[in-house]
Each structure stands twice: as C-alpha cells, then as structure tokens.
Protein backbone atom coordinates (compact mmCIF):
# COMPACT_ATOMS: atom_id res chain seq x y z
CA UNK A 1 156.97 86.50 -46.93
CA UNK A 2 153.74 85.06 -44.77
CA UNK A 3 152.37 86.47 -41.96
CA UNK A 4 153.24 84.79 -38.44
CA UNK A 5 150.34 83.16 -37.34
CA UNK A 6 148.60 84.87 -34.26
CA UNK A 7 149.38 83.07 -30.96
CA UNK A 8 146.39 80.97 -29.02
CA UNK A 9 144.27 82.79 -26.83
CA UNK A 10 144.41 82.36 -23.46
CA UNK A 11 142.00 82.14 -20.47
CA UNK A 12 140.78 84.57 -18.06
CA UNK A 13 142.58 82.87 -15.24
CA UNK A 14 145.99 83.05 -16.65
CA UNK A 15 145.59 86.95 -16.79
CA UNK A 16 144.03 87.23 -13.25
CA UNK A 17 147.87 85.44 -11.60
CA UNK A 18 151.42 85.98 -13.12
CA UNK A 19 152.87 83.08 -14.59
CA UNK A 20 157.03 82.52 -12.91
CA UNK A 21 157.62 80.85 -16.41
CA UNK A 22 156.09 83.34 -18.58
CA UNK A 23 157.99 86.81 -19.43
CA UNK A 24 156.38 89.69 -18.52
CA UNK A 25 156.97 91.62 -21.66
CA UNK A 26 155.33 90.25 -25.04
CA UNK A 27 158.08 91.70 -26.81
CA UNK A 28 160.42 88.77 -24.84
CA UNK A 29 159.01 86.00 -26.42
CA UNK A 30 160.62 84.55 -28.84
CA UNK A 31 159.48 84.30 -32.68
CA UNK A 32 157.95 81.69 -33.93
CA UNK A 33 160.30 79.97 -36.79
CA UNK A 34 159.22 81.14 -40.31
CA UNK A 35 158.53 77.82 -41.57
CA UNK A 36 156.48 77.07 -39.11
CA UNK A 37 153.08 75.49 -40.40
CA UNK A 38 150.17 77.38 -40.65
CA UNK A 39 147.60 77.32 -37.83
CA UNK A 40 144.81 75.26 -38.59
CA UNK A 41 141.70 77.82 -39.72
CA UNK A 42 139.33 78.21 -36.41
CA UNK A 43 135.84 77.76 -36.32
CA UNK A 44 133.62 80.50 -38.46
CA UNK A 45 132.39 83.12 -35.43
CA UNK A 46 129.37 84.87 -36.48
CA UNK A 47 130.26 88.25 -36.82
CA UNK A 48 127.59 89.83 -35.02
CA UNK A 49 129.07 88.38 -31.63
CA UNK A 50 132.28 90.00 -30.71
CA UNK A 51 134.78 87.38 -29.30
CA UNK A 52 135.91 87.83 -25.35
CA UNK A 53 139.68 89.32 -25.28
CA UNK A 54 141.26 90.28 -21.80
CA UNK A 55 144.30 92.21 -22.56
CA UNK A 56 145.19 93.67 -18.95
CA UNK A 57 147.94 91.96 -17.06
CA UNK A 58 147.35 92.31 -13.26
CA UNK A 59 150.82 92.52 -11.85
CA UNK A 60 151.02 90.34 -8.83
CA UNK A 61 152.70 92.47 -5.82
CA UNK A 62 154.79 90.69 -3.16
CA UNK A 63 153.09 90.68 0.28
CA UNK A 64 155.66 91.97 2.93
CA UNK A 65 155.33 89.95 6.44
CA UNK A 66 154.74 93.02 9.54
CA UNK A 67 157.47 94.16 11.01
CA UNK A 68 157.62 93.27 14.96
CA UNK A 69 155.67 95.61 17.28
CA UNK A 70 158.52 97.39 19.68
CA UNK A 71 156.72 98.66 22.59
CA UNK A 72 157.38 102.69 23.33
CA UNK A 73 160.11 103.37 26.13
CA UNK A 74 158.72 104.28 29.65
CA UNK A 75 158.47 107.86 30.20
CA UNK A 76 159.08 108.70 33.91
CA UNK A 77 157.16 111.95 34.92
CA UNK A 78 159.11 114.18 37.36
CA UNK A 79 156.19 114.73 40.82
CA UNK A 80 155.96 118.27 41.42
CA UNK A 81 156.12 119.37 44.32
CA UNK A 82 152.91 120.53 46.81
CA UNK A 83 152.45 124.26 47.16
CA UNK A 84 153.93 125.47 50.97
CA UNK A 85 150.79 126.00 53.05
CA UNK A 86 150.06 129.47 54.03
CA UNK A 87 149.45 130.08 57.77
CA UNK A 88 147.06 132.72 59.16
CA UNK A 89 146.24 133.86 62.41
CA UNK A 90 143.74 130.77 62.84
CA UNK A 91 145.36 127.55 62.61
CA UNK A 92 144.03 125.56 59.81
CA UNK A 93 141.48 122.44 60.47
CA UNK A 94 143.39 119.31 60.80
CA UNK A 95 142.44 117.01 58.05
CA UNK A 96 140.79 113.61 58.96
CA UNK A 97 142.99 110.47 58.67
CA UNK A 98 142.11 107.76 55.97
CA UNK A 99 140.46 104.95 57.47
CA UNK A 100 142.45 102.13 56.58
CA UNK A 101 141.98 98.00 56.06
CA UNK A 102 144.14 97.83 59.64
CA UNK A 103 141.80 99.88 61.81
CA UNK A 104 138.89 97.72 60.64
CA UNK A 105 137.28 95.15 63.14
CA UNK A 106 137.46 91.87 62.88
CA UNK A 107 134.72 89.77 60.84
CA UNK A 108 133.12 88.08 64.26
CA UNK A 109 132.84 91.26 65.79
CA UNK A 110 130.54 93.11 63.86
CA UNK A 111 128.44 89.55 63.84
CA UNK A 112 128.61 88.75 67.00
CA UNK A 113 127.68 91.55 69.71
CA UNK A 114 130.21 92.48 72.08
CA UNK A 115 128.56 91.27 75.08
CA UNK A 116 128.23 87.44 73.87
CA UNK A 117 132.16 87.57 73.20
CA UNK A 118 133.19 89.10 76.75
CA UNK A 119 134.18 86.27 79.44
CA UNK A 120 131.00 85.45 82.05
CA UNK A 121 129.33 87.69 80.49
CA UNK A 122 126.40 85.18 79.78
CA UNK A 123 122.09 85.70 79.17
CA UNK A 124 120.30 84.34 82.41
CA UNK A 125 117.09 83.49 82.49
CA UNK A 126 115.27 85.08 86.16
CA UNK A 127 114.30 82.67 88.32
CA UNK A 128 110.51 83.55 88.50
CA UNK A 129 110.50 82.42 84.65
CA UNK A 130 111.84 79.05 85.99
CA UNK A 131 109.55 78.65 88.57
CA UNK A 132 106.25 80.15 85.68
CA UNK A 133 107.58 77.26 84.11
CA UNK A 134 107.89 74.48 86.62
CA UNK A 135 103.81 75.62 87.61
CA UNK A 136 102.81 74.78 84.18
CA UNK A 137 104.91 71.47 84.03
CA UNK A 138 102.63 70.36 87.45
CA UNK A 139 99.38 71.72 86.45
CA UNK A 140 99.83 69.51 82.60
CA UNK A 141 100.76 66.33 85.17
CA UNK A 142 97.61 66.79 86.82
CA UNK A 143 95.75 67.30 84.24
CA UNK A 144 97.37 64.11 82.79
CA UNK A 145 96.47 62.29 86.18
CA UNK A 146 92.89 63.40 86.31
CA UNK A 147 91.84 62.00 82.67
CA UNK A 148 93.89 58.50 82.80
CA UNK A 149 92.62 58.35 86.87
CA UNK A 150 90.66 54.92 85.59
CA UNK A 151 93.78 53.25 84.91
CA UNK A 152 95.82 54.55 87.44
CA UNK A 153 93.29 53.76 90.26
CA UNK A 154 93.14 49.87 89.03
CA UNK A 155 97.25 49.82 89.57
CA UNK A 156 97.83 49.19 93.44
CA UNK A 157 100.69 51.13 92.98
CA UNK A 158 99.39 54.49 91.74
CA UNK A 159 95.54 54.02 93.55
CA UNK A 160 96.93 55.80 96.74
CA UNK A 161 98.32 59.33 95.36
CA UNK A 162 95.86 58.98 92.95
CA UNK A 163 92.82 58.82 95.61
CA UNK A 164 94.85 61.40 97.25
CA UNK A 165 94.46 63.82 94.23
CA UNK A 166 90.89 63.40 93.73
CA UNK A 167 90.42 63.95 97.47
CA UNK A 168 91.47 67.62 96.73
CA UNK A 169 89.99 68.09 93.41
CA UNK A 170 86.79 66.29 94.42
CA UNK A 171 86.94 64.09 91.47
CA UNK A 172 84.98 60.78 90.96
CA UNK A 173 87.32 57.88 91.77
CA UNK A 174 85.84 54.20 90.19
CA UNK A 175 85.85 51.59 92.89
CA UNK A 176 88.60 49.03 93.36
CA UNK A 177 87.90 45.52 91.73
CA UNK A 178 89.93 42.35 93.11
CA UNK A 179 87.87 39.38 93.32
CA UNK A 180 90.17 37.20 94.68
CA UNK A 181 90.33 39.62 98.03
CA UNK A 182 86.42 38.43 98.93
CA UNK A 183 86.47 35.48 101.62
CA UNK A 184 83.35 33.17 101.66
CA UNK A 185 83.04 32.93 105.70
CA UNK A 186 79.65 30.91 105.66
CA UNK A 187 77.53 29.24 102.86
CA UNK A 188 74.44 26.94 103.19
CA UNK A 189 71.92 25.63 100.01
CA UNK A 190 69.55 23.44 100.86
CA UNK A 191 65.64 22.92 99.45
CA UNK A 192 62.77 25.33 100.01
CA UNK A 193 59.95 23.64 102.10
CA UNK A 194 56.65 23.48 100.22
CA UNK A 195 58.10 24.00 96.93
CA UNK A 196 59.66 21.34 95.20
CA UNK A 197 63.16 21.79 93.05
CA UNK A 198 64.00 24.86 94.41
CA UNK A 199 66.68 25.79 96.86
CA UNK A 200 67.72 28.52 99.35
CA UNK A 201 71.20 29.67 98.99
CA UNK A 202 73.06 31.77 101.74
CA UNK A 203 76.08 33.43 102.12
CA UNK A 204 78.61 35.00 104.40
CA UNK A 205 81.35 37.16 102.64
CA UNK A 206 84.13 39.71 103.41
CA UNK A 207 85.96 42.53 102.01
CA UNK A 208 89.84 41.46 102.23
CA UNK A 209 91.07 44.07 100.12
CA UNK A 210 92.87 47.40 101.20
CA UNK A 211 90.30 49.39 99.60
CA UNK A 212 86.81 49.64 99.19
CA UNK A 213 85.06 47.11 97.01
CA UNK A 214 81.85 46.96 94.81
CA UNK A 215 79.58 44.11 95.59
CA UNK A 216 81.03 40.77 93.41
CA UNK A 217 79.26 38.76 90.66
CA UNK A 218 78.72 34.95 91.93
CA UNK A 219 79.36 31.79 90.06
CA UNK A 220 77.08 29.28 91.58
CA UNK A 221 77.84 25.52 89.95
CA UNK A 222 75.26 22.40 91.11
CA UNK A 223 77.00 19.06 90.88
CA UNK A 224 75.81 15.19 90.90
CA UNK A 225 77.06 12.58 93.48
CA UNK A 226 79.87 11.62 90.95
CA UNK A 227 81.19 14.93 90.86
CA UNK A 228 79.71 15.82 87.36
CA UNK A 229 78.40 19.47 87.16
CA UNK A 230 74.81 19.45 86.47
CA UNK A 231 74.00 23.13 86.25
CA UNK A 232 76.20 26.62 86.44
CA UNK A 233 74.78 30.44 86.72
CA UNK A 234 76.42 33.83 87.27
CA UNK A 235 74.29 35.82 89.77
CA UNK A 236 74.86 39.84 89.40
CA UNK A 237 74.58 41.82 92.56
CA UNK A 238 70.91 43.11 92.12
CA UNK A 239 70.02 38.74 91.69
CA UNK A 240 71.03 38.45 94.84
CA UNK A 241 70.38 41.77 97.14
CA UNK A 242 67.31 42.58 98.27
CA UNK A 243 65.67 46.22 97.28
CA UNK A 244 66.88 47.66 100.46
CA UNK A 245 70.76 47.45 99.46
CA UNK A 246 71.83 49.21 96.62
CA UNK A 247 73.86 47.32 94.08
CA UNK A 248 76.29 50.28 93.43
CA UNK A 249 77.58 50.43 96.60
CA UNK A 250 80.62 49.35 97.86
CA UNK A 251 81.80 47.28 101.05
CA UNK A 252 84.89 48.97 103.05
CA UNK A 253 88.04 47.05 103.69
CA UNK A 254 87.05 44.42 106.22
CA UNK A 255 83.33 45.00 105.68
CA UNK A 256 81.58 41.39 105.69
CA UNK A 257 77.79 41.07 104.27
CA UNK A 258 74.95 38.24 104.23
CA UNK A 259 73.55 37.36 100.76
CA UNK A 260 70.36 34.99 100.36
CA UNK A 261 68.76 34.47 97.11
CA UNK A 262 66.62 31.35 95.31
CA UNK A 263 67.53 28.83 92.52
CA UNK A 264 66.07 26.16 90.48
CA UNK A 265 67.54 22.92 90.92
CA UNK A 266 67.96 21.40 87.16
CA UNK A 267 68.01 17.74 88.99
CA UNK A 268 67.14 16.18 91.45
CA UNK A 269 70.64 14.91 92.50
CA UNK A 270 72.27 17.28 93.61
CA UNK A 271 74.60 17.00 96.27
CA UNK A 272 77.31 19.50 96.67
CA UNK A 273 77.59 23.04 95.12
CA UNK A 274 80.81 25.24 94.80
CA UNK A 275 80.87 29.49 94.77
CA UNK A 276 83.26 32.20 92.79
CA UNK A 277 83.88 35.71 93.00
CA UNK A 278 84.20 37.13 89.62
C-alpha cells in the first residue's frame, strides 16, 4: 500500500485570513484517491537550512457593529426646603437687593453727562470772552491795514480811513500820485539871449487832485514846422526846481507852482513844443 503523498505547502498569507471555502478542520478534507500519481520529487533542500512551516491557524473573529448609545433618564432632584429663620430680640439686617439688568441706565447716559441731555440746559460762553475776542479780531485788522497802507492809500476808495488811521497811529502815509489831476495854467519856451541853441522854458501848474501831490516828472517834446518831433526829454523834479524847493515835497490840493529850467535845442527849427505829467 503507498504512502499518500503530502499536500503542497501553503503561504504565509493564507494562514494569516480564513479561507470561506476551506474547512476548518484538516481532518475534513477529503482523501486523496489511492491511485493518485505520485507527486513529482521537489527540489534537493540542503539540509543544513530548515524549511519555513507556519502551522497556526489564526481564527478570524466576527466584528460586532456598537450597539446605539441610549442616553440615561433625567433624574429630577426634590429642592429642600430653607431652614425657618430664627428671630431675636434685634431684628435681623435686611439683605441688599440684587442689582438687576432693569435698574441699569441707559447706554447714552453714562456717555453723555446729565446736564447736556436736560432741555435749555445749554454751555454759554460769557460775554466778556466775546467781546476779548472781538478786541483781537480789530487789533489783527489794523495791523493788517498798517503793513498793506501803500496799497490801500493809492485806492481813492480806501486813502481816506486809511489817512484817518495813520493820523492816530502817527504812521508814515506815501503821497498820492495822479498825474492826470496837474493842470498846465501857463507855459512859455523861447531862446536864451546871448547864448545860441538854448531855450528858457516856464511853467505854471496846479494841484487838481483831492489830496496832496508830489511834484510831477515832465515830458518836454521839440517839434519841426511840419509837425515832426525833433527832440523828447523827461525832466525829474530836482531838473527843474531850484535848490531852494525841495523835491520831496508835496503841493496841497489846489496848490499851483512856477517851474523854469534850460534846454538845448537839437535844431534850429523848432517851432512848437508840447508838455506831460507823468
């Protein structure tokens, strides 16, 4: 009778997970027919190394799913009742009330103090404060006045308070300039005796003007008996005052004033001449 041949080994992982085909017992399996032909002879193992054999069988256990959590059932708690309070011969301190969210003030009122939220119940300013105020305003418009008093004195307009002001203060004033207020009320040119090609011009003039003046530069133009202007010059007032007169002063309103003064004549036909006021 032969031996049954041995059955193939198996791997690792078949041992480490349960097979549903597979029986669980060896002893199940069914033999393997007599006749059966023999196994085909393995490799030669050296017998020095010992050949790997796992022969436990991890049983594979059946993971149960958790059961549903079932919360606990309330558990009402019975109050007990305060202790009776025991009264002596002094009555007992009243306890303080609980401040609650209803007695609180409103938001704005701690914010805002109470006398900006009463009706006419408003911050004035005192009057002297208004009046410290006003003081300063005038004194800054004066002082305003007093530096610009150049411009504002050539403006026939402002030249009145403004002359009016420096009055008080004592403040220089510059003299009013308007050339076109000087009237010519007499003029003569004709040639100096004894010395030839030079003339002797002389003038009449007048202060027109509401104000006082400074003495006026004169244009002086020479021309020829066909109109043609032969020669021009613009006399300053110290050309044509003599030393006695200063040139800085001024004629009043109404003031008139004789002028004489020599030129040389660039030809010798000339035959009218003409005067400015610049």
């Amino acid at each position: 009778m032969s031996e049954p041949p041995m059955p193939p080994r198996r791997p690792i992982a078949t041992f480490l997970r349960p097979s549903p085909e597979a029986p669980a017992d060896p002893a199940d399996r069914p033999a393997a027919p007599s006749d059966a032909a023999p196994a085909p002879s393995a490799t030669p193992v050296d017998d020095r190394i010992a050949p790997l054999a796992v022969e436990q069988v991890i049983d594979a256990q059946p993971v149960h799913a958790p059961e549903p959590f079932t919360p606990a059932p309330e558990v009402e708690f019975e109050r007990v009742p305060e202790p009776a309070q025991v009264f002596t011969g002094e009555a007992a301190p009243a306890a303080a009330p609980l401040a609650t969210t209803a007695a609180l003030p409103p938001a704005d009122a701690i914010t805002t103090p109470s006398f900006l939220r009463l009706p006419g119940a408003r911050l004035r300013t005192p009057r002297w404060q208004w009046g410290m105020v006003a003081g300063l305003a005038a004194v800054l418009l004066v002082q305003i006045a007093v530096a610009d008093r150049a411009r504002l004195a050539a403006d026939a307009g402002t030249r009145p308070w403004i002359a009016g002001l420096c009055g008080v203060l004592r403040c220089s004033l510059p003299a009013w300039r308007e050339p076109a207020a000087f009237s010519m009320l007499s003029r003569d040119v004709r040639p100096v005796p004894g010395q030839a090609g030079a003339l002797q011009v002389q003038a009449s003039i007048r202060n027109d003007a509401r104000w006082a003046q400074a003495w006026p530069s004169l244009r002086l133009s020479l021309s020829d008996a066909d109109g043609r202007v032969i020669g021009t010059n613009v006399f300053a007032p110290a050309d044509y005052l003599d030393r006695a007169t200063d040139p800085a002063a001024t004629l009043e309103p109404g003031q008139s004033a004789q002028i004489a003064f020599r030129v040389r004549e660039p030809a010798a036909s000339t035959v009218a001449f003409t005067f400015e006021f610049l």
